[in-house]
N, C-alpha and C. Protein backbone atom coordinates (compact mmCIF):
# COMPACT_ATOMS: atom_id res chain seq x y z
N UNK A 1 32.87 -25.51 -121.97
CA UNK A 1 32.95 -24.54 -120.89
C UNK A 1 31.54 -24.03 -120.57
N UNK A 2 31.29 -24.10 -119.31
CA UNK A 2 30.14 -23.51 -118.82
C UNK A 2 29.30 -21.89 -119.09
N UNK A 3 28.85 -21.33 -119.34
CA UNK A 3 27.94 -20.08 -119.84
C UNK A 3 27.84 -18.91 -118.26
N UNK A 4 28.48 -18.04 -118.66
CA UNK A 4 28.26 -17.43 -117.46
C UNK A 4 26.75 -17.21 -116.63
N UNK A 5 25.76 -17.42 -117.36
CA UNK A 5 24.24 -17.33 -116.85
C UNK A 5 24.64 -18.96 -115.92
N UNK A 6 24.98 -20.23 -116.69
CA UNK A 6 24.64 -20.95 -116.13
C UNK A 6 25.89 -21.31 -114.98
N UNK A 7 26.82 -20.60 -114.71
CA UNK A 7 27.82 -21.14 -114.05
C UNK A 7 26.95 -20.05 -112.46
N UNK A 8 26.72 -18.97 -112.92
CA UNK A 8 25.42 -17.70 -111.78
C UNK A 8 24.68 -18.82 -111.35
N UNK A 9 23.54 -19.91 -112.21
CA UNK A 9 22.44 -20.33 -111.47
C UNK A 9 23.02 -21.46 -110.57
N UNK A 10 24.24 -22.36 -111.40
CA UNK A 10 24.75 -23.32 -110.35
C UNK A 10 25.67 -22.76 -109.02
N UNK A 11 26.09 -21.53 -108.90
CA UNK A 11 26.71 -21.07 -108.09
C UNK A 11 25.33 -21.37 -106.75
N UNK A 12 24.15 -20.13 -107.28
CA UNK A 12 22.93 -19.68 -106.31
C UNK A 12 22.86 -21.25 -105.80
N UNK A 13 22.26 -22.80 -106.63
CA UNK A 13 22.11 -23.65 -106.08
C UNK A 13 23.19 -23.99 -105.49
N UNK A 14 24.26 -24.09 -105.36
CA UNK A 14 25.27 -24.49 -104.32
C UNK A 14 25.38 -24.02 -102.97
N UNK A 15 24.60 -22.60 -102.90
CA UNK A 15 24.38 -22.57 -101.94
C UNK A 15 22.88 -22.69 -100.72
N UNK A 16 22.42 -23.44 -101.19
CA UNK A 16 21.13 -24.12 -100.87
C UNK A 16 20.21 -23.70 -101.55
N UNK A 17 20.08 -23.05 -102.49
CA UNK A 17 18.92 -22.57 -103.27
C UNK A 17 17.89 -23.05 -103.87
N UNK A 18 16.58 -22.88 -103.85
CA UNK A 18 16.31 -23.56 -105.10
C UNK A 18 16.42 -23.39 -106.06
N UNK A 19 15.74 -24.41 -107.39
CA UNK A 19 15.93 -23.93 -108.82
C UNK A 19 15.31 -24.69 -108.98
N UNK A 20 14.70 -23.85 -110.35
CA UNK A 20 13.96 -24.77 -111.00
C UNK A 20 13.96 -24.28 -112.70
N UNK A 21 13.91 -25.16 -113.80
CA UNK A 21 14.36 -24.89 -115.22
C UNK A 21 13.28 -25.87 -116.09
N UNK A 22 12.86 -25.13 -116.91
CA UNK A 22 11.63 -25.91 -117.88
C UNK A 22 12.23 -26.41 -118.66
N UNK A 23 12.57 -27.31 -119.55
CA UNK A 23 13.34 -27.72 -120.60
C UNK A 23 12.60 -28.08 -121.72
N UNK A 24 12.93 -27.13 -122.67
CA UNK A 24 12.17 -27.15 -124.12
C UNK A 24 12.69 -28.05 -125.33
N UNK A 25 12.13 -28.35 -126.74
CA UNK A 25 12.61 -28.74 -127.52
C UNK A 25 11.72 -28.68 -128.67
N UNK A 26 12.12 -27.80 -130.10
CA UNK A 26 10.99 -27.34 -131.15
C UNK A 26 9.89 -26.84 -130.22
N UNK A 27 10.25 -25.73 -129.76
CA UNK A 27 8.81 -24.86 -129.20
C UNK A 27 8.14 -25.76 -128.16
N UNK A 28 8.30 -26.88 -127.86
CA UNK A 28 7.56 -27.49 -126.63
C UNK A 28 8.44 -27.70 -125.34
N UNK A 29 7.64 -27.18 -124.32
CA UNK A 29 8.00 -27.69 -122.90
C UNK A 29 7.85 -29.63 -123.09
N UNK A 30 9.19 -29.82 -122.07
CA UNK A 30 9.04 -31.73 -122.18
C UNK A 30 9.88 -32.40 -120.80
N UNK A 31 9.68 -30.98 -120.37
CA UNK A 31 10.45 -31.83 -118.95
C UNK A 31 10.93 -30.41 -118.15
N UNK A 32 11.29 -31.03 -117.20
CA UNK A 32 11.65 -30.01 -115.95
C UNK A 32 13.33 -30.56 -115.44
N UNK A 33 14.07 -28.99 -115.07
CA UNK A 33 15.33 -29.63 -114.06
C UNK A 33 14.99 -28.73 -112.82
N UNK A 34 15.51 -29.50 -111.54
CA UNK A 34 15.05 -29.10 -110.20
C UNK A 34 16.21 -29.22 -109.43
N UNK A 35 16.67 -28.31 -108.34
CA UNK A 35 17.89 -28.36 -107.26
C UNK A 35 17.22 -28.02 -105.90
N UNK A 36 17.22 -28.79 -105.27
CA UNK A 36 16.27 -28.75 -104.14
C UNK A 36 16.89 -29.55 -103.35
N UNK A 37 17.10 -29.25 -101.71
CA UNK A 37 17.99 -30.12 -101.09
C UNK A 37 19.00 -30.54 -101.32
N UNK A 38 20.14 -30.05 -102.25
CA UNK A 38 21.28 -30.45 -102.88
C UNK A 38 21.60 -31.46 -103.54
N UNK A 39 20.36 -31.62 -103.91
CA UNK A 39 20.21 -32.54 -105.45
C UNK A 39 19.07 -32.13 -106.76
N UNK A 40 20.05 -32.55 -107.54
CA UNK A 40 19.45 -32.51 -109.24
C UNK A 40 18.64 -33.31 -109.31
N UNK A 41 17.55 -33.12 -110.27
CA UNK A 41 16.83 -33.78 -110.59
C UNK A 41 15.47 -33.47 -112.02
N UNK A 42 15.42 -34.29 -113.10
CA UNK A 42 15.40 -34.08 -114.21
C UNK A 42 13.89 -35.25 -114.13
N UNK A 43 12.87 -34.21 -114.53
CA UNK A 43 11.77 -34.72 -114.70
C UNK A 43 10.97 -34.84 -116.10
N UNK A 44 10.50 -36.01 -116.40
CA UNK A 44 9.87 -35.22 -117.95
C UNK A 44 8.35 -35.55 -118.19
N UNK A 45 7.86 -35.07 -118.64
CA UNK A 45 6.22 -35.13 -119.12
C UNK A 45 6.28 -35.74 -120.04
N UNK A 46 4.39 -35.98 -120.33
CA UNK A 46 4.33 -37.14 -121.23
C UNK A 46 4.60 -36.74 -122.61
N UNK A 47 4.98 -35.76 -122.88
CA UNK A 47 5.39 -35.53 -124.20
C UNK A 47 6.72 -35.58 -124.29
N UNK A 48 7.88 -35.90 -123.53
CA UNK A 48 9.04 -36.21 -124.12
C UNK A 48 9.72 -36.94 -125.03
N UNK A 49 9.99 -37.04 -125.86
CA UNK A 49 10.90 -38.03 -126.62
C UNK A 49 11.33 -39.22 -125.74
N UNK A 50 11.33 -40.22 -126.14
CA UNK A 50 11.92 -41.19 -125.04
C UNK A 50 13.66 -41.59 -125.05
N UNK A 51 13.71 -40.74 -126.05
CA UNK A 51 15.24 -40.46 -125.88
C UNK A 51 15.81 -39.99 -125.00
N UNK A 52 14.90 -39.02 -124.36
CA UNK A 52 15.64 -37.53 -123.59
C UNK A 52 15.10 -38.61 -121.93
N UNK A 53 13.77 -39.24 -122.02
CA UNK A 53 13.44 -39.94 -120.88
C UNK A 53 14.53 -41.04 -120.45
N UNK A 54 15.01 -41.87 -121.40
CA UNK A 54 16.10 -42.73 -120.89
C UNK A 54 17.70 -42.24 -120.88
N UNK A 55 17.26 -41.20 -120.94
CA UNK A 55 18.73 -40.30 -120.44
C UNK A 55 19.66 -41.03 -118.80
N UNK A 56 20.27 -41.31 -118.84
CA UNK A 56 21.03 -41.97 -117.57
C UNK A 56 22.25 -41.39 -117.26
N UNK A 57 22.61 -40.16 -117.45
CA UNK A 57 23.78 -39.62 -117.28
C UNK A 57 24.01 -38.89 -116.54
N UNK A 58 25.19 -37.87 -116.34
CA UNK A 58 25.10 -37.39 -114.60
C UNK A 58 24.13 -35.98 -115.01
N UNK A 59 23.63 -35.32 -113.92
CA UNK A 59 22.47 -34.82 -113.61
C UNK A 59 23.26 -33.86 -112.59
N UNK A 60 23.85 -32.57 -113.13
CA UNK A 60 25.06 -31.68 -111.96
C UNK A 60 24.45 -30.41 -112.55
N UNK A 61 25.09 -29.14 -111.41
CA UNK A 61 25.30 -28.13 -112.13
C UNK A 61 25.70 -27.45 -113.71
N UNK A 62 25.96 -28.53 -114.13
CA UNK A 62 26.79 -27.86 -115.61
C UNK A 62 25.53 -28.15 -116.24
N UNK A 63 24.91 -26.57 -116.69
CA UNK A 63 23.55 -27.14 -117.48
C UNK A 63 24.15 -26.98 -119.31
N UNK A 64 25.27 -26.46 -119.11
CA UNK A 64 25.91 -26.31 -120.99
C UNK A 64 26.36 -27.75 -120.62
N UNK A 65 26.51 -28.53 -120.31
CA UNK A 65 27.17 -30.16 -120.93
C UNK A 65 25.57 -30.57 -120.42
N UNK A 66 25.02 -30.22 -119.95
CA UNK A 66 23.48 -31.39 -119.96
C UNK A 66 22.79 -31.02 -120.82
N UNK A 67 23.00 -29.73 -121.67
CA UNK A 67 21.99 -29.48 -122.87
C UNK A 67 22.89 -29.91 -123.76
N UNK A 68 24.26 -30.02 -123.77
CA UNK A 68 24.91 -30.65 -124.83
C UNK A 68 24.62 -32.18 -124.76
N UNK A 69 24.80 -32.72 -123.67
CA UNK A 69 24.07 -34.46 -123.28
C UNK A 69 23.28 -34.65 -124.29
N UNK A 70 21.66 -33.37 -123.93
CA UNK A 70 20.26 -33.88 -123.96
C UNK A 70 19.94 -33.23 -125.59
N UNK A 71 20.52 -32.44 -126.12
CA UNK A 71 20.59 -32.14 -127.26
C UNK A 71 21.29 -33.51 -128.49
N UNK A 72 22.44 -33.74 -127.84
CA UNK A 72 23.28 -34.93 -128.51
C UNK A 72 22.38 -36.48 -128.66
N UNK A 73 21.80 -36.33 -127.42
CA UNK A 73 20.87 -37.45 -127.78
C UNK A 73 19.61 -37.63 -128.27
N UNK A 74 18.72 -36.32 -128.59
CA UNK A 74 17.79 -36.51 -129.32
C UNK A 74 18.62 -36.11 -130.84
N UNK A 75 19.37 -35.27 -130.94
CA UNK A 75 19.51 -35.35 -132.59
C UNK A 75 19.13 -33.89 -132.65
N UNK A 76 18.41 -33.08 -131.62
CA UNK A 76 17.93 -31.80 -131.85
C UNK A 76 18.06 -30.74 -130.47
N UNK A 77 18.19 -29.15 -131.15
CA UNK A 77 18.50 -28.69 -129.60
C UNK A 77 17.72 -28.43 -128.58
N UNK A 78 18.14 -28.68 -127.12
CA UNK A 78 17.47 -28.91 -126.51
C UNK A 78 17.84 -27.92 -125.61
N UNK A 79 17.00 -26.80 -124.52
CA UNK A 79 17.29 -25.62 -124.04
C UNK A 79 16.36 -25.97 -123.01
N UNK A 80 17.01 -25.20 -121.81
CA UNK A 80 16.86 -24.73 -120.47
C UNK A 80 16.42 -23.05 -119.98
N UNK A 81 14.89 -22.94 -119.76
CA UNK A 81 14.82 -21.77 -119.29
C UNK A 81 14.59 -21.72 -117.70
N UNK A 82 15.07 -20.80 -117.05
CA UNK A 82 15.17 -20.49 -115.69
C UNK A 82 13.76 -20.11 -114.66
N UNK A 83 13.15 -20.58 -114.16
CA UNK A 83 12.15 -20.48 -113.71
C UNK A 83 12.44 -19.40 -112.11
N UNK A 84 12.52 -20.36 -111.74
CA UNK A 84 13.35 -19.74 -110.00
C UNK A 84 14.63 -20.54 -110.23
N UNK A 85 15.91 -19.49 -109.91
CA UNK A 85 17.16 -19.67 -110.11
C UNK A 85 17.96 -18.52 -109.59
């Protein structure tokens, strides 16, 4: 089930908003999520795990099942802070 913070930020992007979310893991920034034009989109820097880079899965509002995704697939937790949202 979705987190009431994050069910608020996917609401704001549904309605054309932007957003934007840093995505951390052990104290490091390693990627970015973005809603812009009514699409997701999941960017990562060169320090990501290449676990979290060959991620191929859906990319939606539900950021509690994409940190459960992106957590499940490195093995470690993986968190979303809110930039503009």
């Amino acid at each position: 089930m979705m987190s009431f913070r994050a069910r608020i930020l996917a609401l704001l992007a549904s309605f054309g908003e932007q957003a934007f979310w840093t995505i951390s893991t052990s104290g490091n920034v390693v990627g970015s999520l973005t809603f812009e034009s009514g699409k997701w989109r999941l960017s990562w820097f060169d320090n990501a795990d290449r676990r979290l880079v060959e991620y191929a899965g859906p990319v939606t509002g539900d950021l509690d099942a994409l940190t459960e995704a992106l957590s499940n697939r490195l093995g470690a937790r993986v968190s979303f802070d809110a930039v503009i949202g």
